[in-house]
PDB file of N, CA and C in Angstrom:
ATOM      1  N   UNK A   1     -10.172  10.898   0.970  1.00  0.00           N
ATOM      2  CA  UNK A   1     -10.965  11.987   0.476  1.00  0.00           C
ATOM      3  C   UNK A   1     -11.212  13.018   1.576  1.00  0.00           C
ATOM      4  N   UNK A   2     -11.144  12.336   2.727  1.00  0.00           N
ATOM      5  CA  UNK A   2     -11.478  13.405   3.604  1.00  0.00           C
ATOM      6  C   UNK A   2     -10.315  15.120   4.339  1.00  0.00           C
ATOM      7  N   UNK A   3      -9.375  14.146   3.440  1.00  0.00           N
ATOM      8  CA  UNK A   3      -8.349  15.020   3.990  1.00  0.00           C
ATOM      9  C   UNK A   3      -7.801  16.276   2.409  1.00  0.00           C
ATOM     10  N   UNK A   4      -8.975  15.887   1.511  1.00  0.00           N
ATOM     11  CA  UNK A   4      -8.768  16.735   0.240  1.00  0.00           C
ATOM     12  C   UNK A   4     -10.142  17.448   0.539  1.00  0.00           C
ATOM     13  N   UNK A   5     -10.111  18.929   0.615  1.00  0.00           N
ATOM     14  CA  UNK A   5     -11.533  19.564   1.014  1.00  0.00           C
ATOM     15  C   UNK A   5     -12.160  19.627  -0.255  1.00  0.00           C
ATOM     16  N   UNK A   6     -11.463  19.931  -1.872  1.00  0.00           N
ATOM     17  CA  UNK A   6     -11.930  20.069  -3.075  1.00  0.00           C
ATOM     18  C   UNK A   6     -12.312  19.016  -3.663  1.00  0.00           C
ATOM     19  N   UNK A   7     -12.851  18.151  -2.532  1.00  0.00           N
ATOM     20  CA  UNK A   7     -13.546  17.116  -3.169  1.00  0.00           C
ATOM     21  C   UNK A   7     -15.081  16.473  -1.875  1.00  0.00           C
ATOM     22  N   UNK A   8     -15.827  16.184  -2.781  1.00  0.00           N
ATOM     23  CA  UNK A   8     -16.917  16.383  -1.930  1.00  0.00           C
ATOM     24  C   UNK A   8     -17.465  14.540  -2.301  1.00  0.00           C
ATOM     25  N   UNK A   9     -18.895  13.963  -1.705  1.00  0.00           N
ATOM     26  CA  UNK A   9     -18.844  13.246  -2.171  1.00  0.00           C
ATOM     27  C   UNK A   9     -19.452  12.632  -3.861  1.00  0.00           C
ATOM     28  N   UNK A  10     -20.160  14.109  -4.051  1.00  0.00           N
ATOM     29  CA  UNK A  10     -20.731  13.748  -5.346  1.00  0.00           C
ATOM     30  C   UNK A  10     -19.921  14.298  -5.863  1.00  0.00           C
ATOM     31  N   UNK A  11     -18.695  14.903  -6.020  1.00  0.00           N
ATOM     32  CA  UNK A  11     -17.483  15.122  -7.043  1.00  0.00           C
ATOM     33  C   UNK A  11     -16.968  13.118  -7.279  1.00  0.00           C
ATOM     34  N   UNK A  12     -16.191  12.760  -6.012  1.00  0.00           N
ATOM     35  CA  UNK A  12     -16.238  11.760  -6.410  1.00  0.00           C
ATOM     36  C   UNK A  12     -17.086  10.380  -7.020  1.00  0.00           C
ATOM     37  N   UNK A  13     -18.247  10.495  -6.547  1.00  0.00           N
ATOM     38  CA  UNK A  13     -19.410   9.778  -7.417  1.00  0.00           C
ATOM     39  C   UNK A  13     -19.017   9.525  -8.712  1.00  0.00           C
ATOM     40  N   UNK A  14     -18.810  10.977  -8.848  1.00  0.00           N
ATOM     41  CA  UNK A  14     -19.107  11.248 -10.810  1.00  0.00           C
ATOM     42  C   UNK A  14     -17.491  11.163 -11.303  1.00  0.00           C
ATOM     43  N   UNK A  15     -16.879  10.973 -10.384  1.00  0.00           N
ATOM     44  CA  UNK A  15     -15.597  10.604 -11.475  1.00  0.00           C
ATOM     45  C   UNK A  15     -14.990   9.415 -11.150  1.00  0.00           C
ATOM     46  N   UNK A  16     -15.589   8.825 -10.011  1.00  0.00           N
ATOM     47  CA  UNK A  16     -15.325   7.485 -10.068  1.00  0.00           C
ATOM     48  C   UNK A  16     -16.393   6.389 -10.645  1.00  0.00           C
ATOM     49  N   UNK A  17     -17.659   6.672 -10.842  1.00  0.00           N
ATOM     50  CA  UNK A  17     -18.891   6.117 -11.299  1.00  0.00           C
ATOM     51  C   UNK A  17     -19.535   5.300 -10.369  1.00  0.00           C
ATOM     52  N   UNK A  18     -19.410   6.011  -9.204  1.00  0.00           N
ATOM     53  CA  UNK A  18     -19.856   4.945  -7.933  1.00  0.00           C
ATOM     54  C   UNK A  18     -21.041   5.897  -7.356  1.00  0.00           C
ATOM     55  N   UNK A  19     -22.059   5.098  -6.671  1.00  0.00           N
ATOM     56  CA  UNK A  19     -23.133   5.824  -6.760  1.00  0.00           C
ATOM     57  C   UNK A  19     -22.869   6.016  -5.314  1.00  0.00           C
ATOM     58  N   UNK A  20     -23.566   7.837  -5.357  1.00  0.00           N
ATOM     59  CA  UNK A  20     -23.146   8.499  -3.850  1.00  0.00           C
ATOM     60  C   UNK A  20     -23.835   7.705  -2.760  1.00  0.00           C
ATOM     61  N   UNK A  21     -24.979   7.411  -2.614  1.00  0.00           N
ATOM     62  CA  UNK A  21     -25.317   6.629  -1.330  1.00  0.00           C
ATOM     63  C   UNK A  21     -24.129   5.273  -1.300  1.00  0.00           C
ATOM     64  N   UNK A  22     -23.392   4.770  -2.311  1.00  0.00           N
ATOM     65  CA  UNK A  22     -23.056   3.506  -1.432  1.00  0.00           C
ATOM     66  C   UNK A  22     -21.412   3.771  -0.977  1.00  0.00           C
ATOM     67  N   UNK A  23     -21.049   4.950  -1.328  1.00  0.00           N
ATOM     68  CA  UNK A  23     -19.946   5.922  -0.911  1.00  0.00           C
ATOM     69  C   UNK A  23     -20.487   5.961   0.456  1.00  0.00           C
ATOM     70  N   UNK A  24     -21.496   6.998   0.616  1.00  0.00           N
ATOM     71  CA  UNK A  24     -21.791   7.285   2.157  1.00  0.00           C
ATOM     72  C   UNK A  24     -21.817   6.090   3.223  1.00  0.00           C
ATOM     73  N   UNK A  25     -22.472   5.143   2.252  1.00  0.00           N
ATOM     74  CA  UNK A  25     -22.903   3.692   3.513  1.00  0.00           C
ATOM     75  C   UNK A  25     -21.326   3.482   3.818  1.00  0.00           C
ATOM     76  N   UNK A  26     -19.718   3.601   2.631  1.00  0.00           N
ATOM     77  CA  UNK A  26     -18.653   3.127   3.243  1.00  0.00           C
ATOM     78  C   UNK A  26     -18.245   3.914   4.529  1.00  0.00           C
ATOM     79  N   UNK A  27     -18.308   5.218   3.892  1.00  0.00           N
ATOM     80  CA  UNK A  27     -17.948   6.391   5.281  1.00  0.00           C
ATOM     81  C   UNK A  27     -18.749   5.870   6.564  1.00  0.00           C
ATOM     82  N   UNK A  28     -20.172   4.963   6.359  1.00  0.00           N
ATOM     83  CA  UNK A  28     -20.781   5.020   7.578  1.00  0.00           C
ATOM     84  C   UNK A  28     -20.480   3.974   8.353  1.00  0.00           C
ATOM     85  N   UNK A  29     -19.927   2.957   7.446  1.00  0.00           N
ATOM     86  CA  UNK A  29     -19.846   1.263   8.212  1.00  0.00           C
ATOM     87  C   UNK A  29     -18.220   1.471   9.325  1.00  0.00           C
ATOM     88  N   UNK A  30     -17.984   1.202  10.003  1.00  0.00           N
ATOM     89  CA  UNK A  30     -16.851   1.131  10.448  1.00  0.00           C
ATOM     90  C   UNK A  30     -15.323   0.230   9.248  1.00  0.00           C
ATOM     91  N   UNK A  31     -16.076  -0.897   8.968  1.00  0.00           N
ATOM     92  CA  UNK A  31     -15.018  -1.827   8.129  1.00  0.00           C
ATOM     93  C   UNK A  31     -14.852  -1.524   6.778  1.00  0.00           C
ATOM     94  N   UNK A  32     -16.367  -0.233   6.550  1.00  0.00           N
ATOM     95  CA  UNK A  32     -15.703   0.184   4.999  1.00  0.00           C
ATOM     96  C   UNK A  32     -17.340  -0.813   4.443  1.00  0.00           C
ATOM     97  N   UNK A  33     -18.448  -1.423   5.014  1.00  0.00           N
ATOM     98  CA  UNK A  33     -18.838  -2.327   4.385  1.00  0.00           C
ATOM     99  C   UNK A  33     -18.385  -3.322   3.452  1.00  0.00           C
ATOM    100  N   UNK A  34     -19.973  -4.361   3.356  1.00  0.00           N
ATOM    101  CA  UNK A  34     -19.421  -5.776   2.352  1.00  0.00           C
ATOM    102  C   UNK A  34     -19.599  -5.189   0.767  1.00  0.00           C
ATOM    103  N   UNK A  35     -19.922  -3.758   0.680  1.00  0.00           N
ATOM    104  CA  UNK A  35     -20.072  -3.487  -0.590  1.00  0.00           C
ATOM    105  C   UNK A  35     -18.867  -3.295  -1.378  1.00  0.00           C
ATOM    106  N   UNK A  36     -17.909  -3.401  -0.972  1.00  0.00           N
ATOM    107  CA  UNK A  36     -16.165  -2.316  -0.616  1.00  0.00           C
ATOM    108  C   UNK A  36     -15.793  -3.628  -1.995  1.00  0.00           C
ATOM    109  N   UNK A  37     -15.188  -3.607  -2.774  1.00  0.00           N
ATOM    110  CA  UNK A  37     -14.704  -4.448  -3.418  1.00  0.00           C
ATOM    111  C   UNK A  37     -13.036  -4.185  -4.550  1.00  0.00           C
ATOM    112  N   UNK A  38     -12.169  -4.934  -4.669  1.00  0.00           N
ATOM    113  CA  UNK A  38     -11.193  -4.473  -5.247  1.00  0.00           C
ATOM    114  C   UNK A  38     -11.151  -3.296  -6.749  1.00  0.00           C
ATOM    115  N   UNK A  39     -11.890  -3.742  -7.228  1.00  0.00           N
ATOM    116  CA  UNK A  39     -12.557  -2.918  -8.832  1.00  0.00           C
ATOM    117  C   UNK A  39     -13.007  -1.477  -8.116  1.00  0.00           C
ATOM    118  N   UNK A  40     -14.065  -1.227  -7.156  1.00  0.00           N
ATOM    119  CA  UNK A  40     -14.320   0.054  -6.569  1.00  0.00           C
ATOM    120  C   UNK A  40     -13.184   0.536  -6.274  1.00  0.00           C
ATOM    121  N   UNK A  41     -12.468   0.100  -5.207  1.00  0.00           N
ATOM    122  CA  UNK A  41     -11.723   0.748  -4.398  1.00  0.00           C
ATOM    123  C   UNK A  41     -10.128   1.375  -5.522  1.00  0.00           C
ATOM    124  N   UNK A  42     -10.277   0.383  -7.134  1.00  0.00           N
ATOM    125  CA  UNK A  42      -9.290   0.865  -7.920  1.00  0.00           C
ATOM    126  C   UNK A  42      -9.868   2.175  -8.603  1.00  0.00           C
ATOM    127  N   UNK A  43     -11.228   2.185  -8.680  1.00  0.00           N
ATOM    128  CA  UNK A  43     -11.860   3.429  -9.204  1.00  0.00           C
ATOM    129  C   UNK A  43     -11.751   4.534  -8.436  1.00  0.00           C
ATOM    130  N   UNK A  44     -12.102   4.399  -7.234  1.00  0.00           N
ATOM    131  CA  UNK A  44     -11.881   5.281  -6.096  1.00  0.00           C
ATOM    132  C   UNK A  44     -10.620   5.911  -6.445  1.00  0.00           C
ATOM    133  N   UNK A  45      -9.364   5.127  -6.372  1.00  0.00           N
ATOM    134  CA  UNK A  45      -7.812   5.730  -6.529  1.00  0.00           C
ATOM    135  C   UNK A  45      -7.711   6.071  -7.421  1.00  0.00           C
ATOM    136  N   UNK A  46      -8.375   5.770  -8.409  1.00  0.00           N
ATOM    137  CA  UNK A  46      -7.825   6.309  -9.667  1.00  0.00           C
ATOM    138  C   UNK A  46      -8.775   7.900 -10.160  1.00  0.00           C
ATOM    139  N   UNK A  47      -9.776   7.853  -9.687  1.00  0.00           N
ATOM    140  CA  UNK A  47     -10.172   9.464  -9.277  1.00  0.00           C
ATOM    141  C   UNK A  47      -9.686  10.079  -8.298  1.00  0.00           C
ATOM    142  N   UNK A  48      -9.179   9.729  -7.449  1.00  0.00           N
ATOM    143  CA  UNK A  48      -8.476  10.410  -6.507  1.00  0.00           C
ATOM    144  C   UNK A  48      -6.966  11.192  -6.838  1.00  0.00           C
ATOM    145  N   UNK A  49      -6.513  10.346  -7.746  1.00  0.00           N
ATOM    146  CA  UNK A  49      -5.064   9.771  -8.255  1.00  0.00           C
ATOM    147  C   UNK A  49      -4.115   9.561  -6.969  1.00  0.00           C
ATOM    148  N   UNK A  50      -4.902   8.385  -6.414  1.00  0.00           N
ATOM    149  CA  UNK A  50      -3.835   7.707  -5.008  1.00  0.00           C
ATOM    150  C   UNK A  50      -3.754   6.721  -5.670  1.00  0.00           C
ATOM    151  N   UNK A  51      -2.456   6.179  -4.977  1.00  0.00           N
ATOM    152  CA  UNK A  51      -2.033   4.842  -4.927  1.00  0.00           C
ATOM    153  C   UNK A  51      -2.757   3.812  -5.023  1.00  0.00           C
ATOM    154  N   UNK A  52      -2.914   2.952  -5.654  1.00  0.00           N
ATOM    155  CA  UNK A  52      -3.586   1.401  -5.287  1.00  0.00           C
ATOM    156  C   UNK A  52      -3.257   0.884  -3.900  1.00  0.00           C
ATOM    157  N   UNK A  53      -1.909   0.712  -4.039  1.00  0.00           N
ATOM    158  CA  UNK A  53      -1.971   0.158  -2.568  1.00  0.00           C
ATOM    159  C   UNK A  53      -2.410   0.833  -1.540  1.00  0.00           C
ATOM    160  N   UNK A  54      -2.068   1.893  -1.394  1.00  0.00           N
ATOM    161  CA  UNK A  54      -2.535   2.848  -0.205  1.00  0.00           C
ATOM    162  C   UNK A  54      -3.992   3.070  -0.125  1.00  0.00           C
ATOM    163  N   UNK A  55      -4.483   2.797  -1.379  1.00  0.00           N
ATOM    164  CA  UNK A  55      -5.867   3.051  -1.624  1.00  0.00           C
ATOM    165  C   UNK A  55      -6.599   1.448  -0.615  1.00  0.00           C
ATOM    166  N   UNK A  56      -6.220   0.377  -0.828  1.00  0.00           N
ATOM    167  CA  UNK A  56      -6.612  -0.904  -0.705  1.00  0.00           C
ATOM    168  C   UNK A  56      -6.533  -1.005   1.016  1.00  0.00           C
ATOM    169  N   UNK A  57      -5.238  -0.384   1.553  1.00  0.00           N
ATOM    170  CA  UNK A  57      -4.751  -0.592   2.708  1.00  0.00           C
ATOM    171  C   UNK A  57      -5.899   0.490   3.290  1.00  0.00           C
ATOM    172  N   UNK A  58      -6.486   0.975   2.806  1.00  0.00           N
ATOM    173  CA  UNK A  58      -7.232   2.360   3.518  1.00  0.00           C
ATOM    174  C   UNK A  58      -8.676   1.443   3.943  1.00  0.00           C
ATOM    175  N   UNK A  59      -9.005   1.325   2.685  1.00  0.00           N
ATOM    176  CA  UNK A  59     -10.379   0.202   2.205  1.00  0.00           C
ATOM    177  C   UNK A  59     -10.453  -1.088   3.122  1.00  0.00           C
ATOM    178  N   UNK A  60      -9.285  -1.658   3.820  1.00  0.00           N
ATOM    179  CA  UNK A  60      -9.136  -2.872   4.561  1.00  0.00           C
ATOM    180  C   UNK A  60      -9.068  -2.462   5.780  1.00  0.00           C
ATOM    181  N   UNK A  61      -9.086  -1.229   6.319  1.00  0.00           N
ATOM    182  CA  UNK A  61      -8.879  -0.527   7.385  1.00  0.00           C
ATOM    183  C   UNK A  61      -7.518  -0.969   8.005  1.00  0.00           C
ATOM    184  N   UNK A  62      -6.176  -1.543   7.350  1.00  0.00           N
ATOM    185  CA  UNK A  62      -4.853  -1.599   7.162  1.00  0.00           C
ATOM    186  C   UNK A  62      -4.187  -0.200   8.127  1.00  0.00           C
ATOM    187  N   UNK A  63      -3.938  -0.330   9.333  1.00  0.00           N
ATOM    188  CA  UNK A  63      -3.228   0.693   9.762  1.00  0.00           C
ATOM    189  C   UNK A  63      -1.945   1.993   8.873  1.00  0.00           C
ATOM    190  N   UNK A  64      -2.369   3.182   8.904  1.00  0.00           N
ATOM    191  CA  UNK A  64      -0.963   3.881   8.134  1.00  0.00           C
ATOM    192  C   UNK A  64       0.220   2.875   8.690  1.00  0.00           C
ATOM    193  N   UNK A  65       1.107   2.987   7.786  1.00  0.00           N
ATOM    194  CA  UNK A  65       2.429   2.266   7.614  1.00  0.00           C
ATOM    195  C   UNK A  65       3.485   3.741   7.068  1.00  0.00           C
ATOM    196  N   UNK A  66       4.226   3.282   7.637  1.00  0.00           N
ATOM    197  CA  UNK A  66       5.409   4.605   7.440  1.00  0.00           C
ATOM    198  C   UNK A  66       5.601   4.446   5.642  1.00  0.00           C
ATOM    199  N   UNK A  67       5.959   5.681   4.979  1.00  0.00           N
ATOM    200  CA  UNK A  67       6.495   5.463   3.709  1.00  0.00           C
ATOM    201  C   UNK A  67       7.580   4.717   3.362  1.00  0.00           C
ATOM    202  N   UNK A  68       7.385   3.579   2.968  1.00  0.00           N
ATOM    203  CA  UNK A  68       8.547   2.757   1.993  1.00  0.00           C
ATOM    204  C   UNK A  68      10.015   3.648   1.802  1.00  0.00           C
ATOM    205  N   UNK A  69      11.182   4.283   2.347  1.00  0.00           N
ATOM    206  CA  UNK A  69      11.662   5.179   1.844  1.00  0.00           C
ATOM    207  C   UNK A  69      12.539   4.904   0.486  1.00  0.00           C
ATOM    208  N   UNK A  70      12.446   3.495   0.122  1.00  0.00           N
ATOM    209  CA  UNK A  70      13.223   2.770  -0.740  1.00  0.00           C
ATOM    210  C   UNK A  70      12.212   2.786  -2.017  1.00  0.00           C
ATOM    211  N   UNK A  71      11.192   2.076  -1.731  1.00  0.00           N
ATOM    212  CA  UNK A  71       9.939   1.867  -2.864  1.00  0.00           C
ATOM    213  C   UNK A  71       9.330   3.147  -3.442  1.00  0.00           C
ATOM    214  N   UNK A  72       9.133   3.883  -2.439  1.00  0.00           N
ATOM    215  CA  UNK A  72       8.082   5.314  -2.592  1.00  0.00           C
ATOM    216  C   UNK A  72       8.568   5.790  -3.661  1.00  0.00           C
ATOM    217  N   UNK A  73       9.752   6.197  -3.742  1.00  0.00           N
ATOM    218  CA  UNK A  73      10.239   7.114  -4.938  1.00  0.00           C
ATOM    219  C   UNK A  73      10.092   6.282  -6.163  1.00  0.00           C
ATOM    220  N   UNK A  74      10.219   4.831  -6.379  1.00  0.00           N
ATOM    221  CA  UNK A  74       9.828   3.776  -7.555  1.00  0.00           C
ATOM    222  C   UNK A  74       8.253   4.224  -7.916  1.00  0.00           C
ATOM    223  N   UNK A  75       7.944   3.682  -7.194  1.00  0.00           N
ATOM    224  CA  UNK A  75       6.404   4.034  -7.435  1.00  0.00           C
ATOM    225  C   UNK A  75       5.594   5.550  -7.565  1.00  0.00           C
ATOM    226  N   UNK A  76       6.726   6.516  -7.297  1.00  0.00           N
ATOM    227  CA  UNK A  76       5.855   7.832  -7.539  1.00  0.00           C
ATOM    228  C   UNK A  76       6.621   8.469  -8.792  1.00  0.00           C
ATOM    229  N   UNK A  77       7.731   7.332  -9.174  1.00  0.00           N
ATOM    230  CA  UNK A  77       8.646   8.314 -10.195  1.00  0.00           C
ATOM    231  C   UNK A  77       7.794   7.649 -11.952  1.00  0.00           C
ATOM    232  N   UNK A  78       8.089   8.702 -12.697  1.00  0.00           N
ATOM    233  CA  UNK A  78       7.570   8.947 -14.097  1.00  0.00           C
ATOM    234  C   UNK A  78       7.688   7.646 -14.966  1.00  0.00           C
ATOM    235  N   UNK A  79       8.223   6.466 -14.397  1.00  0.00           N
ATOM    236  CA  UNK A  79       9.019   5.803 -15.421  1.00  0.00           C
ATOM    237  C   UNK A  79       8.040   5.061 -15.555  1.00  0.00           C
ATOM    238  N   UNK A  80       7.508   4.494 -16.823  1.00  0.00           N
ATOM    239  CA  UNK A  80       6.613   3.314 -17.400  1.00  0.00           C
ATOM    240  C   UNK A  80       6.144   2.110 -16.162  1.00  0.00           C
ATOM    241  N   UNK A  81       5.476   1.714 -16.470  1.00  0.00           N
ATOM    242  CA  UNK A  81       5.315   0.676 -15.111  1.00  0.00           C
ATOM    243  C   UNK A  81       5.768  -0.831 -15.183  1.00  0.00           C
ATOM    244  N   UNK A  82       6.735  -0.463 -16.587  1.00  0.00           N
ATOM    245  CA  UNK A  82       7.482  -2.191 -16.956  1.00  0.00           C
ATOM    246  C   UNK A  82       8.482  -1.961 -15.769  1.00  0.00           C
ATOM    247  N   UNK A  83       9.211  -1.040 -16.399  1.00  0.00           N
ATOM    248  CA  UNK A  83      10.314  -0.182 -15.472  1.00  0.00           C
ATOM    249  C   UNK A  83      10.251  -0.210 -14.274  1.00  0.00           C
ATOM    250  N   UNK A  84       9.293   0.437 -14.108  1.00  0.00           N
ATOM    251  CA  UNK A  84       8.912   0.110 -12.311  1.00  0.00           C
ATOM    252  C   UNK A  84       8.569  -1.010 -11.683  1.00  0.00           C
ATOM    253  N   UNK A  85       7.995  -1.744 -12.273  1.00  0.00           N
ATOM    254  CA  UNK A  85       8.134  -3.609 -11.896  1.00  0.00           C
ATOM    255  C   UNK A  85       9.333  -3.938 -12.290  1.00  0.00           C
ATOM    256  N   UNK A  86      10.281  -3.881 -12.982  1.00  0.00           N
ATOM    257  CA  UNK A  86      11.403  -4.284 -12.555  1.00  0.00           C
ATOM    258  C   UNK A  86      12.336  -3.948 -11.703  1.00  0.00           C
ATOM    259  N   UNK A  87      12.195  -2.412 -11.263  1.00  0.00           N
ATOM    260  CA  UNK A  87      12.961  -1.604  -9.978  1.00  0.00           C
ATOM    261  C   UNK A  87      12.432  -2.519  -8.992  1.00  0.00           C
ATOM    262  N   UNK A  88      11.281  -2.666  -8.845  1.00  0.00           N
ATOM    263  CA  UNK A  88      10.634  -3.243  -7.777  1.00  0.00           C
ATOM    264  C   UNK A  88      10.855  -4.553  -7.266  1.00  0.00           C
ATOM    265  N   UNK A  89      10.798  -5.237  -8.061  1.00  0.00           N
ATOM    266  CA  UNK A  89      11.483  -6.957  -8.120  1.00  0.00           C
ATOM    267  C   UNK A  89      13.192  -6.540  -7.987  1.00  0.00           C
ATOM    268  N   UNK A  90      13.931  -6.022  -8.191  1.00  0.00           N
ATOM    269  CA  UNK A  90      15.349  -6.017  -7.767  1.00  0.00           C
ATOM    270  C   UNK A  90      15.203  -5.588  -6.514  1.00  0.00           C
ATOM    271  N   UNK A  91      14.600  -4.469  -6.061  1.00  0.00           N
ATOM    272  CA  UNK A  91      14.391  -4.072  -4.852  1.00  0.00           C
ATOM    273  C   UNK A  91      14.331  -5.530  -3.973  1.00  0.00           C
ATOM    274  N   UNK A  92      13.109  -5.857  -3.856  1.00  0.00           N
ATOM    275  CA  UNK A  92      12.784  -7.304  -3.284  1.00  0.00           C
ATOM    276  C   UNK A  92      14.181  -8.333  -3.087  1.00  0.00           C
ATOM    277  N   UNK A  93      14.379  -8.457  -4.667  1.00  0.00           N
ATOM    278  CA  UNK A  93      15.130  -9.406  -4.472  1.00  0.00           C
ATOM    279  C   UNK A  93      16.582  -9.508  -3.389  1.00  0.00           C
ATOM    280  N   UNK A  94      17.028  -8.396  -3.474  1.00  0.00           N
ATOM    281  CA  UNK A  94      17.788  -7.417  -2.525  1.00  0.00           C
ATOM    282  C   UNK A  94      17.893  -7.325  -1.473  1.00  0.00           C
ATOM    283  N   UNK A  95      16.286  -7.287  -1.073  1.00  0.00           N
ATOM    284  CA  UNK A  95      15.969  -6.995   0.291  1.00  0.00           C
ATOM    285  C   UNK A  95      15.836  -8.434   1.481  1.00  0.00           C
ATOM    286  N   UNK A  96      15.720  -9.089   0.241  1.00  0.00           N
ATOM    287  CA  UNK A  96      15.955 -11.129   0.167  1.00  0.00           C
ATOM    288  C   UNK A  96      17.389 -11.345   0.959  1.00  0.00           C
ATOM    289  N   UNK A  97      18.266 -11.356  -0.409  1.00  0.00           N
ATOM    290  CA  UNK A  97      19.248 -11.402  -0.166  1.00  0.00           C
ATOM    291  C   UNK A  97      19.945 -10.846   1.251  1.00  0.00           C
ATOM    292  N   UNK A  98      19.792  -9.708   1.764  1.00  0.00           N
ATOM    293  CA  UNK A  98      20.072  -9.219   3.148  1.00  0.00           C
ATOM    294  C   UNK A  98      19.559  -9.736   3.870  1.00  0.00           C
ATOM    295  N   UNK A  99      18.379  -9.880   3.788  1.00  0.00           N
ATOM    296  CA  UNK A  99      17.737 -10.900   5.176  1.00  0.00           C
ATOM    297  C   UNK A  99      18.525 -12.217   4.702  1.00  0.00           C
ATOM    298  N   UNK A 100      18.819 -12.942   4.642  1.00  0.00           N
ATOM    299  CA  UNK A 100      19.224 -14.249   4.387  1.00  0.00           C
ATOM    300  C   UNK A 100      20.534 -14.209   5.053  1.00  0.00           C
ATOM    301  N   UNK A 101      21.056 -12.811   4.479  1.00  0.00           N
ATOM    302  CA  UNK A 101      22.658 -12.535   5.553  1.00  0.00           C
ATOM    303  C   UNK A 101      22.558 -12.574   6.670  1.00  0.00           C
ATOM    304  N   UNK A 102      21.579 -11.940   6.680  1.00  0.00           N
ATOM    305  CA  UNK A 102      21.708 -11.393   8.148  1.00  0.00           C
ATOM    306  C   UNK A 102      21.249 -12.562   9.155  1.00  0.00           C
ATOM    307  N   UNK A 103      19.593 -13.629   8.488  1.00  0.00           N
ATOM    308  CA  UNK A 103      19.466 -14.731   9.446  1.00  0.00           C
ATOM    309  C   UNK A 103      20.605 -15.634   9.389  1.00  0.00           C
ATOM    310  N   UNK A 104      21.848 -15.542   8.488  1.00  0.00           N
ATOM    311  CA  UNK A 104      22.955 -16.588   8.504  1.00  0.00           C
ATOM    312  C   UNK A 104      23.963 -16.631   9.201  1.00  0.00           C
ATOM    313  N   UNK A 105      24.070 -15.445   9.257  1.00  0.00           N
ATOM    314  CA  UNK A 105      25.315 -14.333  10.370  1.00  0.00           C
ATOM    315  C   UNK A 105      24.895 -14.641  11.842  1.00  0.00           C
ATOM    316  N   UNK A 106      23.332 -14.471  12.160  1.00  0.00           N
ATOM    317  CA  UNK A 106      23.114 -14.606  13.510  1.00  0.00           C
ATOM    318  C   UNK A 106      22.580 -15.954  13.912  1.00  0.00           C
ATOM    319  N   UNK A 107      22.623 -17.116  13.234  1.00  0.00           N
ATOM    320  CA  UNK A 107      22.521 -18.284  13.229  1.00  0.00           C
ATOM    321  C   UNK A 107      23.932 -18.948  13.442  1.00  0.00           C
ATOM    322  N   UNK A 108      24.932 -17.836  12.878  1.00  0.00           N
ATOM    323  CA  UNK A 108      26.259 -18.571  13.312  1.00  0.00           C
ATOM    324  C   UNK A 108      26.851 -17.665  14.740  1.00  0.00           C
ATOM    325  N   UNK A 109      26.218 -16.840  15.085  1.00  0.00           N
ATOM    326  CA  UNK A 109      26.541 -16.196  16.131  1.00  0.00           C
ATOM    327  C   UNK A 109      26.306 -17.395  17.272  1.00  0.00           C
ATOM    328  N   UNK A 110      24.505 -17.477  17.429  1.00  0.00           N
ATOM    329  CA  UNK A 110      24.175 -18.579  18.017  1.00  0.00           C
ATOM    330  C   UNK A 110      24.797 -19.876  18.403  1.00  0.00           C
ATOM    331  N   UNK A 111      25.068 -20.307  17.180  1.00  0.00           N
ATOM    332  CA  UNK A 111      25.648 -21.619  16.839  1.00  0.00           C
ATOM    333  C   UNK A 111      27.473 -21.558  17.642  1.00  0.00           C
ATOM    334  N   UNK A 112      28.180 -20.522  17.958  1.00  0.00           N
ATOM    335  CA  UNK A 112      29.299 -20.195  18.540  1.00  0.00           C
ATOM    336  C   UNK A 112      29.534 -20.936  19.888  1.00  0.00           C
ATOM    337  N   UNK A 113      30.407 -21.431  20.131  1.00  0.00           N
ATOM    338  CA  UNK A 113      31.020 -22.308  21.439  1.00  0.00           C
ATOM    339  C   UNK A 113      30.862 -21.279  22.338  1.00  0.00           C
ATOM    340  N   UNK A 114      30.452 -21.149  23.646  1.00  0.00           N
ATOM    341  CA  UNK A 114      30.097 -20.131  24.802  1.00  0.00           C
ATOM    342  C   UNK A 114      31.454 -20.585  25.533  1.00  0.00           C
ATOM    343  N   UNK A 115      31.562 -19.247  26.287  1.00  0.00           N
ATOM    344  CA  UNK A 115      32.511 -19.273  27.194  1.00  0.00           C
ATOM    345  C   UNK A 115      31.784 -19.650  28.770  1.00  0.00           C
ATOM    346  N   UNK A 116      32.556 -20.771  29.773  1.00  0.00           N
ATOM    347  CA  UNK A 116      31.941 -20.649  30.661  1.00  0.00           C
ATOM    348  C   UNK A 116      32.094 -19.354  31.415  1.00  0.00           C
ATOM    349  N   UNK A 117      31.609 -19.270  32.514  1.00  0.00           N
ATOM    350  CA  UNK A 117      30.816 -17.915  33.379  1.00  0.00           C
ATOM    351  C   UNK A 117      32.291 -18.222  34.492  1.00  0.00           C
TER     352      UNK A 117
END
């Protein structure tokens, strides 16, 4: 929110239904306070219209993480969200599959007879 100026904190209050003092106490706690809970923090995003995850990772004080350049476009594109859970799970599964190559490939690298020196 802080980086959207057209939004203040009693704009968001009222369109997320969260009451402005316990908004402020998050801005004030360092960890986000123990008030911070998954259900808020989906209200929060969803008046915002951010991400869940990005929303959650913000809320956990989760360091920025570079954009997904594979996922991002799944998740920001128009398509139903069956659709997009299934882009998403092939994605994964995919991303499985390569790692598995790749720890198998360099497990047999390892595993290779050395030349003496």
């Amino acid at each position: 929110m802080c980086d959207r100026p057209e939004w203040s904190v009693a704009k968001l209050a009222r369109e997320s239904g969260i009451a402005r003092q316990t908004i402020f106490d998050w801005m004030k706690a360092p960890d986000g306070g123990d008030s911070v809970t998954v259900g808020s923090v989906r209200r929060v995003a969803d008046a915002l219209g951010d991400d869940l995850v990005n929303a959650l990772a913000a809320a956990a004080g989760v360091p920025d993480r570079e954009a997904d350049e594979e996922l991002s476009p799944i998740l920001q594109s128009d398509l139903d969200p069956q659709a997009k859970a299934e882009l998403v799970e092939y994605l994964r599964g995919l991303r499985e599959a390569q790692r598995h190559a790749r720890r198998t490939e360099i497990s047999a690298m390892l595993n290779r007879p050395r030349r003496a020196a």
